[in-house]
N, C-alpha and C. Protein backbone atom coordinates (compact mmCIF):
# COMPACT_ATOMS: atom_id res chain seq x y z
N UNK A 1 10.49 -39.42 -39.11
CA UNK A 1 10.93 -38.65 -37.98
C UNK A 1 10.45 -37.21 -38.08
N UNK A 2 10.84 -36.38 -38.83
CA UNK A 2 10.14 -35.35 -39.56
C UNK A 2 8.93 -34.53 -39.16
N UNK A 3 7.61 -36.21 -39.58
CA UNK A 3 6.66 -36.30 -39.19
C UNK A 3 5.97 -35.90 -37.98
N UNK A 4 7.22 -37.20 -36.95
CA UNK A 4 6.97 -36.68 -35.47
C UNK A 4 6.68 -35.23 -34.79
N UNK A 5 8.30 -34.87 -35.59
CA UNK A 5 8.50 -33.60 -34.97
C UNK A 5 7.25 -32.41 -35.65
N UNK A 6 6.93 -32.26 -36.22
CA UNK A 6 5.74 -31.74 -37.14
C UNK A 6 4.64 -31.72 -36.19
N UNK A 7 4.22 -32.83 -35.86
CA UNK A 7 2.41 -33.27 -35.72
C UNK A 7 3.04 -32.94 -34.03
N UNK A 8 3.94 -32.67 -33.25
CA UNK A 8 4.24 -32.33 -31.64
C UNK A 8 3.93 -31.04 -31.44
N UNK A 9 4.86 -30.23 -32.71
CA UNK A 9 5.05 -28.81 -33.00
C UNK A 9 3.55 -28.37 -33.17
N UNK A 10 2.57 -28.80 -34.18
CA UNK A 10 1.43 -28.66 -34.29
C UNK A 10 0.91 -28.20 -33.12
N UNK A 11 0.85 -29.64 -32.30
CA UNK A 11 0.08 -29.81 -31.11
C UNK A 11 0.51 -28.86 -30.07
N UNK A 12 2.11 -28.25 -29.82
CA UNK A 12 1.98 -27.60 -28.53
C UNK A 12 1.82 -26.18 -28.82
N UNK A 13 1.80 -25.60 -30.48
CA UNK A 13 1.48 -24.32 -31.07
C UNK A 13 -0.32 -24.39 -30.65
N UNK A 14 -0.81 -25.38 -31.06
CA UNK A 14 -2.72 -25.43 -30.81
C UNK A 14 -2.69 -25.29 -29.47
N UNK A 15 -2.21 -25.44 -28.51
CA UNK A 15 -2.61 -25.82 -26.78
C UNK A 15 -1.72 -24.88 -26.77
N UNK A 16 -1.13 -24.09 -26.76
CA UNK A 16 -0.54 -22.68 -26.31
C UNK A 16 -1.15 -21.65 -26.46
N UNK A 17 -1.97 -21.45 -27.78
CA UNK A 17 -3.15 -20.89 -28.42
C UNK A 17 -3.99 -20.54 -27.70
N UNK A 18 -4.64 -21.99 -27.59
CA UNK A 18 -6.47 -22.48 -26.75
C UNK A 18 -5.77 -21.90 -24.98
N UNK A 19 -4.75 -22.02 -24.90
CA UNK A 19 -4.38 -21.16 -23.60
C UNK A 19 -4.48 -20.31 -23.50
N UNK A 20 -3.57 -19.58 -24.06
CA UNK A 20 -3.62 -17.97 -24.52
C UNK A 20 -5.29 -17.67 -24.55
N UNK A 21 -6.11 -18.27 -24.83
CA UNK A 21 -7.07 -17.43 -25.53
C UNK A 21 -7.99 -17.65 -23.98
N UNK A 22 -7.94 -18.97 -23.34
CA UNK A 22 -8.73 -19.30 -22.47
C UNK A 22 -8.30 -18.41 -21.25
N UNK A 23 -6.97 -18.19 -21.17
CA UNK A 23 -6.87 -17.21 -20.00
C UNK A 23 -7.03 -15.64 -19.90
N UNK A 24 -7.36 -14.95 -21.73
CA UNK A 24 -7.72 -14.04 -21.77
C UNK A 24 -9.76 -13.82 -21.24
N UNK A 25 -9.92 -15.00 -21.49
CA UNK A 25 -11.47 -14.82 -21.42
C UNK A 25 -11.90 -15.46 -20.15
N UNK A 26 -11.28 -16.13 -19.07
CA UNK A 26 -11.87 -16.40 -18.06
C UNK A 26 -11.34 -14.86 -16.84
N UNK A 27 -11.86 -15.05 -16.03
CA UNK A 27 -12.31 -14.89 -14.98
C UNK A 27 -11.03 -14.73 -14.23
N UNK A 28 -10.14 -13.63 -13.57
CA UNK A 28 -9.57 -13.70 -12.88
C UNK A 28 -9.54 -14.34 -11.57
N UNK A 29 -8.48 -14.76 -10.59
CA UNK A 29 -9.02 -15.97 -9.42
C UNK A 29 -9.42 -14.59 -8.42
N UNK A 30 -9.76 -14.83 -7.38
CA UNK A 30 -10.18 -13.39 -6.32
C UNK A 30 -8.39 -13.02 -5.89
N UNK A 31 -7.46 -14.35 -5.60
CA UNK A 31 -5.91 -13.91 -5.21
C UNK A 31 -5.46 -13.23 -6.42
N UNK A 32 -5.43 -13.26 -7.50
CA UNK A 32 -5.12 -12.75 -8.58
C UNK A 32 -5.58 -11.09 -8.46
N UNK A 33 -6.89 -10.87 -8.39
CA UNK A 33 -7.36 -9.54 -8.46
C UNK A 33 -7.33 -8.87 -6.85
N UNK A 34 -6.65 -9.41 -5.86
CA UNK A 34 -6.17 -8.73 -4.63
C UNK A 34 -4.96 -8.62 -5.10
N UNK A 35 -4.13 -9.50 -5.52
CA UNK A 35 -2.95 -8.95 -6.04
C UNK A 35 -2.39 -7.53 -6.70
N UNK A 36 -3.80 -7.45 -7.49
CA UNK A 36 -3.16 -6.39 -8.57
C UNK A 36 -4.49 -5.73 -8.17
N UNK A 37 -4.77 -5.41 -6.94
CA UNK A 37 -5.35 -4.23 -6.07
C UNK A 37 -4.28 -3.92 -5.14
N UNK A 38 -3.93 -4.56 -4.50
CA UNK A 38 -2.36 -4.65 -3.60
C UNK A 38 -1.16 -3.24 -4.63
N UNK A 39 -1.18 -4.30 -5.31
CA UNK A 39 0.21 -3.74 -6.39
C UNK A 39 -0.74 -1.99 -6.95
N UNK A 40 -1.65 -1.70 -6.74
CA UNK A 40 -2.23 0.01 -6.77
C UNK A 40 -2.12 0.50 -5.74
N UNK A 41 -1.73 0.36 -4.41
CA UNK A 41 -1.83 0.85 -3.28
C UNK A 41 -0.58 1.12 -3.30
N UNK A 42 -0.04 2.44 -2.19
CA UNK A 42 1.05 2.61 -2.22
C UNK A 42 2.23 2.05 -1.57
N UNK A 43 1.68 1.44 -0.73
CA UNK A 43 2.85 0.18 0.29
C UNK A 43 3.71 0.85 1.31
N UNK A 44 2.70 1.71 1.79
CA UNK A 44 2.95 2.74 3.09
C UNK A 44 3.00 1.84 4.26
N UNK A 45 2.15 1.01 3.97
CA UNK A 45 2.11 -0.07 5.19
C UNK A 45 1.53 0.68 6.68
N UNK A 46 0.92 1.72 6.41
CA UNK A 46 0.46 2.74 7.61
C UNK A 46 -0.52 2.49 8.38
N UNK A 47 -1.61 1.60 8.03
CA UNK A 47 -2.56 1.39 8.85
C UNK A 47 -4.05 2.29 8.45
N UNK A 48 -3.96 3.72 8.08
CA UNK A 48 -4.29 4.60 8.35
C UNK A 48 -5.83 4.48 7.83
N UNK A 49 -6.04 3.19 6.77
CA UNK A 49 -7.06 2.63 6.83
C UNK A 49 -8.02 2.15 7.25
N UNK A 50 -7.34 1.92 8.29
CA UNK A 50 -7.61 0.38 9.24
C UNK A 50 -7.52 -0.65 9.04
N UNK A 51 -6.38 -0.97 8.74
CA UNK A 51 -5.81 -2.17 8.16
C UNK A 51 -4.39 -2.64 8.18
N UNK A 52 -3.74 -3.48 9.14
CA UNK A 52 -2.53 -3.26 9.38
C UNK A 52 -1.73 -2.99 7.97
N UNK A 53 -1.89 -3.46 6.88
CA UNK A 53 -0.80 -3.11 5.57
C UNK A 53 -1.96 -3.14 4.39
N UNK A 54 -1.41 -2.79 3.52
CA UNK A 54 -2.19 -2.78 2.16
C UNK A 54 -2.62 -4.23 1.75
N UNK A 55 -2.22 -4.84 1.75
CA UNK A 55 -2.53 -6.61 1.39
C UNK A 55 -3.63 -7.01 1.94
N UNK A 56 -3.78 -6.75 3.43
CA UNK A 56 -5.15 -7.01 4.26
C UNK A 56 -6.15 -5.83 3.70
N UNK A 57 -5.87 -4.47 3.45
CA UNK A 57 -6.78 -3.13 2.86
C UNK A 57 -7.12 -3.86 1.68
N UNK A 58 -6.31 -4.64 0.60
CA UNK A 58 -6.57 -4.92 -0.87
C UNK A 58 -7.68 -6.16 -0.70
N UNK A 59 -7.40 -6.99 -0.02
CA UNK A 59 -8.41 -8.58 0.24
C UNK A 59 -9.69 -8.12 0.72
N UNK A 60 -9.44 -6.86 1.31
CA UNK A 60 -10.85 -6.43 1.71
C UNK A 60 -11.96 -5.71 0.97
N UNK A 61 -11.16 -5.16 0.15
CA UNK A 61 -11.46 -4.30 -1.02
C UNK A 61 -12.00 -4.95 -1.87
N UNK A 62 -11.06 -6.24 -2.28
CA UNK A 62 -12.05 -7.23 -3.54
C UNK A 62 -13.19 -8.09 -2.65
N UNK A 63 -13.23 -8.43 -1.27
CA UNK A 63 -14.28 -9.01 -1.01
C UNK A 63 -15.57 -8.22 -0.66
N UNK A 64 -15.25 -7.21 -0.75
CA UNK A 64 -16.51 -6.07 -0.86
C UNK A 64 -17.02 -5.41 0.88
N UNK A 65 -15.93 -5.93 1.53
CA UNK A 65 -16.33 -5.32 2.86
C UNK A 65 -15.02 -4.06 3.44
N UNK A 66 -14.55 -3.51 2.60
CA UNK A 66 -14.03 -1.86 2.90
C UNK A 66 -14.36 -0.99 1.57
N UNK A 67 -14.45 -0.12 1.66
CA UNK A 67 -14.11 1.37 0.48
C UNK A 67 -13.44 1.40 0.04
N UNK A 68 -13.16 1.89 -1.26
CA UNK A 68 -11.97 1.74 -2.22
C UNK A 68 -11.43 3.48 -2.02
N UNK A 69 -12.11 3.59 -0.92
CA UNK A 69 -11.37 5.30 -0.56
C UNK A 69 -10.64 5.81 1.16
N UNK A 70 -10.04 4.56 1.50
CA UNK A 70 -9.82 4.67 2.95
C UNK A 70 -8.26 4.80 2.94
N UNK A 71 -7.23 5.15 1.73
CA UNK A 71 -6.07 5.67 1.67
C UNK A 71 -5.54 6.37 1.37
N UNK A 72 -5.41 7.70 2.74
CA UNK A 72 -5.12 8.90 2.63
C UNK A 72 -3.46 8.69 1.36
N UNK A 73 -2.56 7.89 1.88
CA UNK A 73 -1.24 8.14 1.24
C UNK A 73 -1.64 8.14 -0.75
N UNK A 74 -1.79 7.22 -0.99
CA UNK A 74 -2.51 6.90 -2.00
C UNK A 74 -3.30 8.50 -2.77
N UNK A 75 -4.44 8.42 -2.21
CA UNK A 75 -5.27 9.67 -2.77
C UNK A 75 -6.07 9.52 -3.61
N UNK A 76 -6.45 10.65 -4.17
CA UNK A 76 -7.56 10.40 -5.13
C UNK A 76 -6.84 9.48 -6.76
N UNK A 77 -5.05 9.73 -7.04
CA UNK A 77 -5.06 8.73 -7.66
C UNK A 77 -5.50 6.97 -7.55
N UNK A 78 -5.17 7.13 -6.51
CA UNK A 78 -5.02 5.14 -5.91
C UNK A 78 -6.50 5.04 -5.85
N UNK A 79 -7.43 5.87 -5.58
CA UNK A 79 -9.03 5.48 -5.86
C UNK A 79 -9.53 5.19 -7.08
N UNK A 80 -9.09 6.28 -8.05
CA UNK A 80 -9.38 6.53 -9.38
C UNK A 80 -8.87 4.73 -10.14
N UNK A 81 -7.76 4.37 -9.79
CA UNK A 81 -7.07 3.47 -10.27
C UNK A 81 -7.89 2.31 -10.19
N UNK A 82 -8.07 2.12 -8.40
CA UNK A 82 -8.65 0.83 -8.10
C UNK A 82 -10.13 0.40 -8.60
N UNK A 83 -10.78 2.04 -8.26
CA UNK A 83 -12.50 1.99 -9.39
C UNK A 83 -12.44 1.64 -10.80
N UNK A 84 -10.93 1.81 -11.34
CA UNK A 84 -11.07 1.01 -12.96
C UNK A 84 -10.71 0.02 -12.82
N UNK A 85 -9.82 -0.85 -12.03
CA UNK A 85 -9.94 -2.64 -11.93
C UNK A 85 -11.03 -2.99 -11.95
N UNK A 86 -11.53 -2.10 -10.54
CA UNK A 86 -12.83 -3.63 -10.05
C UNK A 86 -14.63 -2.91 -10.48
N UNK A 87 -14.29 -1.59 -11.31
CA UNK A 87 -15.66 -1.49 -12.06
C UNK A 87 -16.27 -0.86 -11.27
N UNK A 88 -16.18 -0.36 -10.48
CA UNK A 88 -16.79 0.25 -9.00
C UNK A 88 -16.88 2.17 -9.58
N UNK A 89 -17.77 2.86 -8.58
CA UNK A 89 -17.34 4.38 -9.02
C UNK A 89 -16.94 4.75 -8.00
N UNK A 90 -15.85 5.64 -8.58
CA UNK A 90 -14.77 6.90 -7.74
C UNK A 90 -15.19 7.68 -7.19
N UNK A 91 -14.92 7.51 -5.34
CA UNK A 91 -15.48 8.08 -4.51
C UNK A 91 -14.51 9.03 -4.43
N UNK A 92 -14.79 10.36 -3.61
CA UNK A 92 -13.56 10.99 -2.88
C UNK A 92 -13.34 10.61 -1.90
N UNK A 93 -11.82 10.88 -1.63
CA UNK A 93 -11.38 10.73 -0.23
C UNK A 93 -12.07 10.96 0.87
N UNK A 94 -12.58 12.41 0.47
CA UNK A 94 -13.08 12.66 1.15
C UNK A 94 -14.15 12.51 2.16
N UNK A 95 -14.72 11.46 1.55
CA UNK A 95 -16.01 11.45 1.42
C UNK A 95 -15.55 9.40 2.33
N UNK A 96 -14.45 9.14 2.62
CA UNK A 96 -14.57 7.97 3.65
C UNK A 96 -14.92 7.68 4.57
N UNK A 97 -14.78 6.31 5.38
CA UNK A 97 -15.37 6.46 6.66
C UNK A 97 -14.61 7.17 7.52
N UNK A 98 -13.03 7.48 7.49
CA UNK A 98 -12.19 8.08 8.33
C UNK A 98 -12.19 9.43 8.23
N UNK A 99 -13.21 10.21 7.96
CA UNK A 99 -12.65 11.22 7.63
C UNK A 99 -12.40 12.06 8.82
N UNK A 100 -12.39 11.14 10.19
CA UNK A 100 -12.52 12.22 11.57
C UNK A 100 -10.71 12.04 11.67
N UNK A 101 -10.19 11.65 10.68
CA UNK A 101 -8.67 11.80 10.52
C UNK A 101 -8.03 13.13 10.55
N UNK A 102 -7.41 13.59 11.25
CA UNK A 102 -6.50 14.86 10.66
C UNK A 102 -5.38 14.60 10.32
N UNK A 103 -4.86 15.21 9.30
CA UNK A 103 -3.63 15.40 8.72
C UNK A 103 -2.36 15.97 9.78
N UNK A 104 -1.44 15.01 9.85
CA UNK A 104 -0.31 15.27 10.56
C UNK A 104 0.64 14.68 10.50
N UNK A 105 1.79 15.13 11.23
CA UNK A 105 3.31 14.86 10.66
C UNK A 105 3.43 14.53 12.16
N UNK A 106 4.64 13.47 11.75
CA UNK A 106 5.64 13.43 13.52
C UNK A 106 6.60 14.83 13.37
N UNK A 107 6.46 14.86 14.42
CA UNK A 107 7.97 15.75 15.30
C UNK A 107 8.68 15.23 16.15
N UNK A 108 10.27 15.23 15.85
CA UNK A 108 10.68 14.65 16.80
C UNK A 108 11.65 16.08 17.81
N UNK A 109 11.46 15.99 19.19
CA UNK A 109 12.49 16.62 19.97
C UNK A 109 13.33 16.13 19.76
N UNK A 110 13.92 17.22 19.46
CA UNK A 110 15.90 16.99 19.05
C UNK A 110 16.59 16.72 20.16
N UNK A 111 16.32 17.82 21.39
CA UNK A 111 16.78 17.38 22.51
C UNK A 111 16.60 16.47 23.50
N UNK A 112 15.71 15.68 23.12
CA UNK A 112 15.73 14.63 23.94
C UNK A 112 16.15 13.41 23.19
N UNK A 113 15.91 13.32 21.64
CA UNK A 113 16.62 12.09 20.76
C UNK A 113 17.83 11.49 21.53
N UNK A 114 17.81 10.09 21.37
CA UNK A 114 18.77 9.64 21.61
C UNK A 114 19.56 8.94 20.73
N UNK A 115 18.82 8.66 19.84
CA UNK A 115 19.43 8.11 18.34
C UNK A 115 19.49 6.43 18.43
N UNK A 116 18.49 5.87 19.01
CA UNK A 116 18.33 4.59 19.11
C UNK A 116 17.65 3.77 17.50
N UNK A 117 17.09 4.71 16.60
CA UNK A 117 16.92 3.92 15.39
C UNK A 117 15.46 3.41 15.78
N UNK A 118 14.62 3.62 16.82
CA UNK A 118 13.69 2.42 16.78
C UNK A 118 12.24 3.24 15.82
N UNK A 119 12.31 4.60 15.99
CA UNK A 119 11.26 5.05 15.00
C UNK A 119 12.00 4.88 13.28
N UNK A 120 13.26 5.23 13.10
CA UNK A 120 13.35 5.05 12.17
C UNK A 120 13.43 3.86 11.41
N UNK A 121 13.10 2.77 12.48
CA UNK A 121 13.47 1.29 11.65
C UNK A 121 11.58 0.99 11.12
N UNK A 122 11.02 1.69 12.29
CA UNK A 122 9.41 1.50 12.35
C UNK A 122 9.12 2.13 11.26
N UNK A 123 9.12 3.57 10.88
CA UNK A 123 8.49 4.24 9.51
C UNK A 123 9.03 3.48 8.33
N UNK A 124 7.20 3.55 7.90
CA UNK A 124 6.87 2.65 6.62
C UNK A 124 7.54 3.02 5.35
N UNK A 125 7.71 4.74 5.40
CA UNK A 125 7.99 5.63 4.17
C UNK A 125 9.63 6.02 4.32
N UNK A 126 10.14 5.65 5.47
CA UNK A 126 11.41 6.29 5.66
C UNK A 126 11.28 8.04 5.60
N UNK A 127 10.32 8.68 6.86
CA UNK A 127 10.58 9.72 6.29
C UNK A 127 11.39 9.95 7.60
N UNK A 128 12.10 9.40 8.43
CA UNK A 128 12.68 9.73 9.77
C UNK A 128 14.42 9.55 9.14
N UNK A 129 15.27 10.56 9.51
CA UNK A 129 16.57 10.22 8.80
C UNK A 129 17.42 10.72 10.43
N UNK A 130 18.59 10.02 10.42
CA UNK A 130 19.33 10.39 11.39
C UNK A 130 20.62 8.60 11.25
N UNK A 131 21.66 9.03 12.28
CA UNK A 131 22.50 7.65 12.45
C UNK A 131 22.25 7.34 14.25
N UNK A 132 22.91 6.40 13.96
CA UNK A 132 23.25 5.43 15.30
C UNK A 132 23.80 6.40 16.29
N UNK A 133 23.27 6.57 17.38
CA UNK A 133 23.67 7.78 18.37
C UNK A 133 23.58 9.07 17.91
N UNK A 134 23.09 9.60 16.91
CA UNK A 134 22.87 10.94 17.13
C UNK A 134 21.72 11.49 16.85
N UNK A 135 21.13 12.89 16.72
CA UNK A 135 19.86 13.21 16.82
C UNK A 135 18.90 12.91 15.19
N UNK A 136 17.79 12.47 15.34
CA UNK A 136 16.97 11.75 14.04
C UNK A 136 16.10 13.05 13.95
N UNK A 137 15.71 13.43 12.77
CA UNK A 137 14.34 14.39 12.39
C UNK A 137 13.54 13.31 11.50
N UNK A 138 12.77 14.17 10.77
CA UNK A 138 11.77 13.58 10.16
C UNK A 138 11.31 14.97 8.84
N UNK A 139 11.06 13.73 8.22
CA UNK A 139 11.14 14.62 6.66
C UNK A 139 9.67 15.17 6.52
N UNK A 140 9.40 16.32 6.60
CA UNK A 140 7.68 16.52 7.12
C UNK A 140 6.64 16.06 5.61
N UNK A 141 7.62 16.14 4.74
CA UNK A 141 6.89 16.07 3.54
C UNK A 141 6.27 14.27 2.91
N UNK A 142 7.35 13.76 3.48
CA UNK A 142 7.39 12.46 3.72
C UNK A 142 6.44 11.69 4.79
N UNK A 143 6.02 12.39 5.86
CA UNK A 143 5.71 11.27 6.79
C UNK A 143 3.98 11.65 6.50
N UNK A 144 3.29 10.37 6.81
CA UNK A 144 1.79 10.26 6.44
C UNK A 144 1.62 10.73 7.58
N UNK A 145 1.91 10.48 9.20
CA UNK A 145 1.32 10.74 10.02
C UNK A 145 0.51 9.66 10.99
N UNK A 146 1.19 8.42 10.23
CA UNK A 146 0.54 6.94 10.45
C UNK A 146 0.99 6.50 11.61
N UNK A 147 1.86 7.50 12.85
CA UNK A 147 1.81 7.04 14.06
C UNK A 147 2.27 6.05 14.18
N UNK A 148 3.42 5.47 13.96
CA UNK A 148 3.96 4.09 13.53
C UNK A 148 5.27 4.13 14.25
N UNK A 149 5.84 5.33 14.50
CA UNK A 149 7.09 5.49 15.16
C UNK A 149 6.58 6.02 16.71
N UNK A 150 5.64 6.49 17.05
CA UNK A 150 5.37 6.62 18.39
C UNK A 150 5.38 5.36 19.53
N UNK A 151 5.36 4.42 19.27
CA UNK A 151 5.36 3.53 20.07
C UNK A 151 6.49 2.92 20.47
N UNK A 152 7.48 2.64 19.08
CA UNK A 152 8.87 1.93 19.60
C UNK A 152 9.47 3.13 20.01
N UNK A 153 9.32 4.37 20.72
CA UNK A 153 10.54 5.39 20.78
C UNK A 153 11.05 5.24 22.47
N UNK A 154 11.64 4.87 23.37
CA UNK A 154 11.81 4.41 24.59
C UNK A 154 11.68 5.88 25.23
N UNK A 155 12.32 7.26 24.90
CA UNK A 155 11.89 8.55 25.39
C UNK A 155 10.74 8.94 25.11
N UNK A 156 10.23 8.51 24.14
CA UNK A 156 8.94 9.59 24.08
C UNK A 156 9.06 11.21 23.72
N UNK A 157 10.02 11.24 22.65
CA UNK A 157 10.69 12.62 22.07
C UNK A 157 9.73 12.96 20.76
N UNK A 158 8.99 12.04 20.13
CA UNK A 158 8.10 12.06 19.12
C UNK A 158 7.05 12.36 19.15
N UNK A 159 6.34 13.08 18.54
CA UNK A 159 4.63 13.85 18.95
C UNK A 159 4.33 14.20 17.67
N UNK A 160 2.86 14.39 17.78
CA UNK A 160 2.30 14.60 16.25
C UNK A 160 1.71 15.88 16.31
N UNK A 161 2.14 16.39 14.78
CA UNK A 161 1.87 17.75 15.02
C UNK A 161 0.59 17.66 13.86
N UNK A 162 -0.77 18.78 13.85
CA UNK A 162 -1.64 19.07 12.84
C UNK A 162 -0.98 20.24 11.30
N UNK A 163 -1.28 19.33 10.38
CA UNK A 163 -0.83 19.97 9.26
C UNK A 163 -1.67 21.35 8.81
N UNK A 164 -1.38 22.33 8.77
CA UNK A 164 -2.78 23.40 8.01
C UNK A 164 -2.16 23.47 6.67
C-alpha cells in the first residue's frame, strides 16, 4: 500500500514540475497578454482613445493595430509600463495620434442642476459628486474630460471647459 501511495506522490510531484516549468517557457495565449495589458490601463473607461473602454484599447494594442500611447488618463506611466510587457519602445504622449485633443474638465451650472444623477451615474472616474435632487459639481482634478456625462444630462447644465 505504501508503495502505491509513493509511486502516485512521485508522479503528481514530476507532472506539477514539467508544468511549472512548461508554463514558464511557453508563450503567453494573445487573451492572456490583453489581459495583463487591460489590467495596466487605468479603467477610466473614457473613450478618449478611441476606444469605447480599455479592454477594446488593450486587444488592440496586442494585435498591433493602435499605439501604446493613446491614454491621456494613464500617461506617460501606463506607456512606459505597457512598452515593458510587449517589448515595444516608449513613445510620448505626446507624440499620439490624438494629439488635436485638448485638455478639459466638465463644468457643471449650478443653477440650472437639477440633481437627476444621470452625469453622475455616467462618469467613469466619479469625479461628479452631489445627491438625489440637489445641485452636483464636479471634482476638476478628477475629471479626464472624456465627455461622458454630456449626453445623459436632460438640461444641458454641463459644458467643457479648456484646462491651461
Amino acid at each position: 500500500m505504501w508503495i502505491a501511495v509513493a509511486t502516485i506522490t512521485v508522479i503528481a510531484l514530476t507532472s506539477g514540475l514539467l508544468l511549472s516549468y512548461a508554463s514558464s517557457r511557453l508563450p503567453a495565449t494573445s487573451d492572456d497578454l490583453v489581459e495583463r495589458v487591460n489590467g495596466l490601463l487605468p479603467q477610466t473607461q473614457c473613450a478618449q482613445c478611441g476606444f469605447p473602454g480599455c479592454r477594446p484599447y488593450a486587444a488592440a494594442i496586442v494585435a498591433g493595430t493602435a499605439n501604446i500611447n493613446l491614454c491621456p488618463p494613464g500617461g506617460d506611466d501606463t506607456i512606459r509600463r505597457v512598452a515593458e510587457l510587449l517589448g515595444r519602445n516608449v513613445v510620448a504622449l505626446e507624440e499620439a495620434a490624438n494629439t488635436d485633443m485638448v485638455k478639459s474638465v466638465a463644468v457643471i451650472d449650478e443653477s440650472l442642476c437639477i440633481g437627476c444623477l444621470h452625469c453622475r451615474n455616467a462618469c467613469p472616474v466619479d469625479a461628479i459628486v452631489g445627491a438625489q435632487q440637489l445641485m452636483h459639481t464636479i471634482i476638476a482634478s478628477e475629471c479626464t474630460g472624456c465627455e461622458l456625462c454630456l449626453p445623459p444630462c436632460p438640461v444641458d447644465c454641463i459644458s467643457l471647459e479648456i484646462v491651461r
